[in-house]
PDB file of N, CA and C in Angstrom:
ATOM      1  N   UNK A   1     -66.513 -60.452-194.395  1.00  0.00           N
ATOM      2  CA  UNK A   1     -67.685 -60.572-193.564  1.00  0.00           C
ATOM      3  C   UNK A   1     -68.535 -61.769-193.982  1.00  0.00           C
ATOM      4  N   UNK A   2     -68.828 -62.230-195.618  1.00  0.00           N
ATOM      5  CA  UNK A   2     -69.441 -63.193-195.495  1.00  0.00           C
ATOM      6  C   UNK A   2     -68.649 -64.621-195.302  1.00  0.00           C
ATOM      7  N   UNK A   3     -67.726 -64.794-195.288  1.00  0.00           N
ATOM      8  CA  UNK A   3     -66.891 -66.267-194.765  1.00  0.00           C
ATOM      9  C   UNK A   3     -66.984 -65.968-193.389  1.00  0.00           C
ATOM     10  N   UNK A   4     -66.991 -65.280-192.662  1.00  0.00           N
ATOM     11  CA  UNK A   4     -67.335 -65.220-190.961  1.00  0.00           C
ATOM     12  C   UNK A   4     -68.762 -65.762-190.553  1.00  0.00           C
ATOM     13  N   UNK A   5     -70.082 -64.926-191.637  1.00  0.00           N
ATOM     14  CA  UNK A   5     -71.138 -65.892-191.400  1.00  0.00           C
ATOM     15  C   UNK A   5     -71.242 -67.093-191.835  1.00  0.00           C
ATOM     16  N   UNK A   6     -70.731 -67.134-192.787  1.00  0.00           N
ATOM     17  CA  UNK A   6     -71.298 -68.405-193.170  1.00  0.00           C
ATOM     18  C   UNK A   6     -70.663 -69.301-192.705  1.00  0.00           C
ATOM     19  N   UNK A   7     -69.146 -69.228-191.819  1.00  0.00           N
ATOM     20  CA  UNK A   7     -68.051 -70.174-191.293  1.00  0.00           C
ATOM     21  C   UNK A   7     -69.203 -70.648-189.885  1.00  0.00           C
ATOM     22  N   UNK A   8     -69.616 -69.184-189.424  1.00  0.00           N
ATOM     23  CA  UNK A   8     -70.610 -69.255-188.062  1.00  0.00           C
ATOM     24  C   UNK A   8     -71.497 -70.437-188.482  1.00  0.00           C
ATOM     25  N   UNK A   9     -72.375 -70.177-189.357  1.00  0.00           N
ATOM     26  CA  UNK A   9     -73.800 -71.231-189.817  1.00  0.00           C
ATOM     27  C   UNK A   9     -73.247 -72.516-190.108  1.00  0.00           C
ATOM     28  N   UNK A  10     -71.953 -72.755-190.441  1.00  0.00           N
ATOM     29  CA  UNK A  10     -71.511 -73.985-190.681  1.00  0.00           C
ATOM     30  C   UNK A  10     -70.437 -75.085-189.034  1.00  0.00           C
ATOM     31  N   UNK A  11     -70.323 -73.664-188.683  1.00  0.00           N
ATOM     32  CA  UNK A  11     -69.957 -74.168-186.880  1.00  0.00           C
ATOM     33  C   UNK A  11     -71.632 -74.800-186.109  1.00  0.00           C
ATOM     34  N   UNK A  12     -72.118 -73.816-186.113  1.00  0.00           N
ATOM     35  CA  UNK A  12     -73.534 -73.848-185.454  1.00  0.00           C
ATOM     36  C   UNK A  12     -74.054 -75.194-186.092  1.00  0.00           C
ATOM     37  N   UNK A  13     -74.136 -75.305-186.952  1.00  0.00           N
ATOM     38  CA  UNK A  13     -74.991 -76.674-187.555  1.00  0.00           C
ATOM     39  C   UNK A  13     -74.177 -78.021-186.954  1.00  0.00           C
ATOM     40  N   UNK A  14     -73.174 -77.915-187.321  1.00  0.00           N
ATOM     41  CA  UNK A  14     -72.323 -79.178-186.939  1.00  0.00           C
ATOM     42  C   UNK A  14     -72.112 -79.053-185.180  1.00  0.00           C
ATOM     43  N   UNK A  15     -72.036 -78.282-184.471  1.00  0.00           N
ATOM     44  CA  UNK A  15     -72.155 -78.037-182.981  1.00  0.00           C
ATOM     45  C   UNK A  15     -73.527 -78.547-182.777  1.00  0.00           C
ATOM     46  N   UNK A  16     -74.472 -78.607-183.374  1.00  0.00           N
ATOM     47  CA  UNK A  16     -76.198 -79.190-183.056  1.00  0.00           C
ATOM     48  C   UNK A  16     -76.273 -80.303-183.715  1.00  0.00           C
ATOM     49  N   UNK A  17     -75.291 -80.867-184.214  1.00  0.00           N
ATOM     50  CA  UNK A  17     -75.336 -82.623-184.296  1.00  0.00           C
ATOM     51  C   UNK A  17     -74.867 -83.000-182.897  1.00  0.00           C
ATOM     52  N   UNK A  18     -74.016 -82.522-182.562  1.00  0.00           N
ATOM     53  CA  UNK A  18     -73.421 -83.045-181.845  1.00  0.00           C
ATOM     54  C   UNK A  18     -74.539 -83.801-180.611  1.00  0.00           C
ATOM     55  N   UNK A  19     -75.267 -83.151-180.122  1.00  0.00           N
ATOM     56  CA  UNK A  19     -76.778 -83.602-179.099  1.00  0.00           C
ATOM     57  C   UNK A  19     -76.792 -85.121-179.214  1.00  0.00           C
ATOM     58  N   UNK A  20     -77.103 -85.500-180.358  1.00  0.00           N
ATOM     59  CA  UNK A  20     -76.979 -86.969-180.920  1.00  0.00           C
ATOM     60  C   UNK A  20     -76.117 -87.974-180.976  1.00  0.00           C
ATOM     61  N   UNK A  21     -74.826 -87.256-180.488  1.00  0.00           N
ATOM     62  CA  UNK A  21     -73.859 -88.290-180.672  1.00  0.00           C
ATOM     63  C   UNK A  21     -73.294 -88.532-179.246  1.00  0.00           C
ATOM     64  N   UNK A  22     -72.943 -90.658-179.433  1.00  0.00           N
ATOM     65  CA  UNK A  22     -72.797 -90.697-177.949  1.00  0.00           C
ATOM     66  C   UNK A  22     -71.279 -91.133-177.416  1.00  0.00           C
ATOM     67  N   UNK A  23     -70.762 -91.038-178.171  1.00  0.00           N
ATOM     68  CA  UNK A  23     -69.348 -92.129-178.292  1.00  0.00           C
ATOM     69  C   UNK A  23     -67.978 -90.792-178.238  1.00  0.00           C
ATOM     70  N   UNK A  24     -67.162 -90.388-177.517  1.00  0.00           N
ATOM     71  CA  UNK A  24     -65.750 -89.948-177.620  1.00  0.00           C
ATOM     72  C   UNK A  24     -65.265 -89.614-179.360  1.00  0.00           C
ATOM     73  N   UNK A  25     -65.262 -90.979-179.850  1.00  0.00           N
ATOM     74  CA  UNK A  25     -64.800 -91.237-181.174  1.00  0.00           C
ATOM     75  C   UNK A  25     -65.951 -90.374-182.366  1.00  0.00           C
ATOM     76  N   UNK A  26     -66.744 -90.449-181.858  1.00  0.00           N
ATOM     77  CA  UNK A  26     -68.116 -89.468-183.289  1.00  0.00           C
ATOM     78  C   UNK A  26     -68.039 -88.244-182.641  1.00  0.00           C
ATOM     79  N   UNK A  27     -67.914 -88.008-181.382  1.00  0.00           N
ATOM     80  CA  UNK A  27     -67.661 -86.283-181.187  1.00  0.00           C
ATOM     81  C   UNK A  27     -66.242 -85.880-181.618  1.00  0.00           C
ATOM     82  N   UNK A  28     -65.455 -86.720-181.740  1.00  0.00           N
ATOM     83  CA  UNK A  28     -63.583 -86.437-182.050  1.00  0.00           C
ATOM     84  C   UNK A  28     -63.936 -86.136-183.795  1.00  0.00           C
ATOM     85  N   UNK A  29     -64.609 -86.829-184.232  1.00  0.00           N
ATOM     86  CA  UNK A  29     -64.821 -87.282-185.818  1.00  0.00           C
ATOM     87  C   UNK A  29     -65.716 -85.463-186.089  1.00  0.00           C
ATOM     88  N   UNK A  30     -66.778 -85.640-185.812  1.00  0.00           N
ATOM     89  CA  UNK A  30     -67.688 -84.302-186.288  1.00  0.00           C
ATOM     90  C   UNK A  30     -66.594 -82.929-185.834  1.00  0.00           C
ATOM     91  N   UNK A  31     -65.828 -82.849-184.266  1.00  0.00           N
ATOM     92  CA  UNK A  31     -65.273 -81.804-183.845  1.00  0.00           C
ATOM     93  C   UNK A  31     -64.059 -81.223-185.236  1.00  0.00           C
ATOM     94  N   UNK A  32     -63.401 -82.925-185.184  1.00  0.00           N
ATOM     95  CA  UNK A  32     -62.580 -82.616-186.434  1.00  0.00           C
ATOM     96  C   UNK A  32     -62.821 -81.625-187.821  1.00  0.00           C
ATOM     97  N   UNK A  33     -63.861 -82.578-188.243  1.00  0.00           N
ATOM     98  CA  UNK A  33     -64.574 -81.516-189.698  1.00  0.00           C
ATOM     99  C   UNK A  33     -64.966 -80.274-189.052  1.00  0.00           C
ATOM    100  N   UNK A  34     -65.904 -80.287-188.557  1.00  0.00           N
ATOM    101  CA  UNK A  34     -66.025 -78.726-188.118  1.00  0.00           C
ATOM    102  C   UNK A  34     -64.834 -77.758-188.074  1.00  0.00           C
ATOM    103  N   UNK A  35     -63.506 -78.275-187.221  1.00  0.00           N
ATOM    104  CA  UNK A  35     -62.041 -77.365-187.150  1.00  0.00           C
ATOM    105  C   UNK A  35     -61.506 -77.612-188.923  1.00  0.00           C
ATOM    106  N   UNK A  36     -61.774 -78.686-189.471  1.00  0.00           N
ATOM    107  CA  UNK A  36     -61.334 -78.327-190.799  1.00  0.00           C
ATOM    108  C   UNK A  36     -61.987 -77.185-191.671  1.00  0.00           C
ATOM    109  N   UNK A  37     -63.300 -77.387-191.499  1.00  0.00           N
ATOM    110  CA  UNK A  37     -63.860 -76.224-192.154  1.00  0.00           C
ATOM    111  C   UNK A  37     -63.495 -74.962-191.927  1.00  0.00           C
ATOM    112  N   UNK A  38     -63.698 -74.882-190.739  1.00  0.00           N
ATOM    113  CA  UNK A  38     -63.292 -73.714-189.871  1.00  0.00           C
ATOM    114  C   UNK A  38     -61.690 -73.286-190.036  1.00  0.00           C
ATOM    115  N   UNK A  39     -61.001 -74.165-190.140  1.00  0.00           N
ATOM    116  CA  UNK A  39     -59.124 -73.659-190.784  1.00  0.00           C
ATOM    117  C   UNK A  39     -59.401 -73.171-191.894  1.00  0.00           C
ATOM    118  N   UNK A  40     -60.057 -74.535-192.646  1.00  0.00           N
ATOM    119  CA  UNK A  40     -59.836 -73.715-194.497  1.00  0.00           C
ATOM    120  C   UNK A  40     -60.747 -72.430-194.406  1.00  0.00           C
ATOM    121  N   UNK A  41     -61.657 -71.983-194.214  1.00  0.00           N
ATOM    122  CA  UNK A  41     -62.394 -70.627-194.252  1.00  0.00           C
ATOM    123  C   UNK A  41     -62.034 -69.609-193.559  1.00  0.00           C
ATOM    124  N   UNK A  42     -61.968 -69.437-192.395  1.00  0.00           N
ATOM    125  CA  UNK A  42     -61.190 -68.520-191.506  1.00  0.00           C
ATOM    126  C   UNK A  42     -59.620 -68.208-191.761  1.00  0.00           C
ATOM    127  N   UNK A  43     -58.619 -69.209-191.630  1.00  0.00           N
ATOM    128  CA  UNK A  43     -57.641 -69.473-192.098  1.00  0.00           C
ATOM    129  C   UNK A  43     -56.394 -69.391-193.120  1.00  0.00           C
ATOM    130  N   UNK A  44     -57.571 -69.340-194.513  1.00  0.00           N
ATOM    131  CA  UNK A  44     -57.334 -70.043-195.342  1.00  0.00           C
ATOM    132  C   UNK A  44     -56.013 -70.863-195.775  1.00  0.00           C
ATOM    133  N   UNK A  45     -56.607 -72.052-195.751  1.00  0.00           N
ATOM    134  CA  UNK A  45     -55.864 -73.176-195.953  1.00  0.00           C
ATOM    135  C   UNK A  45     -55.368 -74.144-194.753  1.00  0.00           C
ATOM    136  N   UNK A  46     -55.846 -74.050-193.883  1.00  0.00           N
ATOM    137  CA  UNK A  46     -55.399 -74.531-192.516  1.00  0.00           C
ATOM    138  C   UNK A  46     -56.416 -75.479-192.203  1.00  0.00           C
ATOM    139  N   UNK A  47     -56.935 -76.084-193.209  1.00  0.00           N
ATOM    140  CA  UNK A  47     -57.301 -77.529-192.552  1.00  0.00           C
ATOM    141  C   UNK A  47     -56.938 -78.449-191.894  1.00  0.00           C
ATOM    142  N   UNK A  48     -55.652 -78.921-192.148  1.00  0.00           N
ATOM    143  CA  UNK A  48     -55.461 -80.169-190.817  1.00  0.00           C
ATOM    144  C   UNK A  48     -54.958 -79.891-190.103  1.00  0.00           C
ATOM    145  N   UNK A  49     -54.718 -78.121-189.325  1.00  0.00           N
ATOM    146  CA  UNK A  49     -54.443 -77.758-188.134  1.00  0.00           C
ATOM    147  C   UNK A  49     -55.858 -77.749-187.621  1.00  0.00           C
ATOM    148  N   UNK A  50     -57.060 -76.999-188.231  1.00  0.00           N
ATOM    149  CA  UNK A  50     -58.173 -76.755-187.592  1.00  0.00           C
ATOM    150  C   UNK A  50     -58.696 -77.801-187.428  1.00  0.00           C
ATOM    151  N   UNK A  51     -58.783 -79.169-188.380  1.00  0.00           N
ATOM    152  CA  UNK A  51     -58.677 -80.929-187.685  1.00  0.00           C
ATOM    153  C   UNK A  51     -58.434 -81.347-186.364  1.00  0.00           C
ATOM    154  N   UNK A  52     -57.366 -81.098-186.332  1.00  0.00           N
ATOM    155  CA  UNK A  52     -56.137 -81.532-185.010  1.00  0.00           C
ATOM    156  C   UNK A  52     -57.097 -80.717-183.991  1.00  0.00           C
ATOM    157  N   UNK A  53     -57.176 -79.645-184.032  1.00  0.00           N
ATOM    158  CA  UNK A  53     -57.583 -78.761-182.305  1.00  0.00           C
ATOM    159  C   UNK A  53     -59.415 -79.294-182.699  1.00  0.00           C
ATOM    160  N   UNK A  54     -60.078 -79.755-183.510  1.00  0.00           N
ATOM    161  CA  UNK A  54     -61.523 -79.634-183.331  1.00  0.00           C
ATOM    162  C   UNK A  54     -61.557 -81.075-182.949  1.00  0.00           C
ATOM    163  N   UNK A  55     -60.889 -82.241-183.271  1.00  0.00           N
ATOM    164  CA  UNK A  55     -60.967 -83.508-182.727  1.00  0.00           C
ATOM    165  C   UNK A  55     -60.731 -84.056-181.673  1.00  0.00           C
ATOM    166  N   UNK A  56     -59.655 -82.770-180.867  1.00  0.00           N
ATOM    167  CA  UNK A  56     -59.579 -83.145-179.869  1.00  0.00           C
ATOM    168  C   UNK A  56     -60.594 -82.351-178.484  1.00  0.00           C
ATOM    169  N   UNK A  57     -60.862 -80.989-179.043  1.00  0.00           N
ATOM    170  CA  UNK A  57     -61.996 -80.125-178.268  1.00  0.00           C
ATOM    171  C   UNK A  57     -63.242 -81.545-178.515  1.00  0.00           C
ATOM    172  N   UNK A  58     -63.476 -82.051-180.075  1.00  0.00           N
ATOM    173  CA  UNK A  58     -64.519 -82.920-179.577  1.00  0.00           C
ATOM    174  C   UNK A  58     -64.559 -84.145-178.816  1.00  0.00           C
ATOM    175  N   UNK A  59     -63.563 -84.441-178.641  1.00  0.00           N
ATOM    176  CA  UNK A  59     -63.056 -85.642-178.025  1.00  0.00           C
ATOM    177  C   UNK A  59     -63.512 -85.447-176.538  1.00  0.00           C
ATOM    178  N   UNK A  60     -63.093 -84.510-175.781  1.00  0.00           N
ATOM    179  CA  UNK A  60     -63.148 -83.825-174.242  1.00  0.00           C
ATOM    180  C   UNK A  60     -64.378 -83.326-174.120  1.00  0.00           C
ATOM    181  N   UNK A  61     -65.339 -83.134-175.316  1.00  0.00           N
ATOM    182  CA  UNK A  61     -66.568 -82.096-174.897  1.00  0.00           C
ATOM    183  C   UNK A  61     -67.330 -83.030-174.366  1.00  0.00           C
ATOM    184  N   UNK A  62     -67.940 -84.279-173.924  1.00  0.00           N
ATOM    185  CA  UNK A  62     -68.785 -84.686-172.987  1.00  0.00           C
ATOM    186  C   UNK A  62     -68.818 -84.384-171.743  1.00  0.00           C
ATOM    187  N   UNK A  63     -68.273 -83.765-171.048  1.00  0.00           N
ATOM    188  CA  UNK A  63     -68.024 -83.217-170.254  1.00  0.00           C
ATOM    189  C   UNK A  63     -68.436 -81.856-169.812  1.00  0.00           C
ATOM    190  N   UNK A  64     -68.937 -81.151-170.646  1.00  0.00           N
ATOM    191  CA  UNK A  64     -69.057 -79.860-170.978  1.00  0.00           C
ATOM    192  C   UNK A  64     -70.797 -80.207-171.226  1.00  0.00           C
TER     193      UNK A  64
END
């Protein structure tokens, strides 16, 4: 239960940078870390899968 919150508070924070950023390439970049964090904690150990799917969700999210 606490790697679920605290994975949450560490999604949520990096999802509210995002407001600020204007470029494809810095939402691909932040989406990335966020899915890394989010592999290795949830996951464990699945960082550069949770990379791969958060760089590219950030890549597409202007749109959204």
């Amino acid at each position: 239960m606490q790697r679920t919150t605290f994975s949450a508070i560490i999604l949520l924070a990096g999802l509210a940078a995002c407001d600020e950023i204007d470029s494809d390439l810095e939402r691909a970049a932040v989406g990335a870390a966020v899915g890394c964090v989010a592999g290795e904690v949830l996951v464990d150990g699945q960082c550069v899968e949770g990379a791969v799917v958060g760089g590219a969700i950030g890549a597409v999210s202007d749109e959204f």
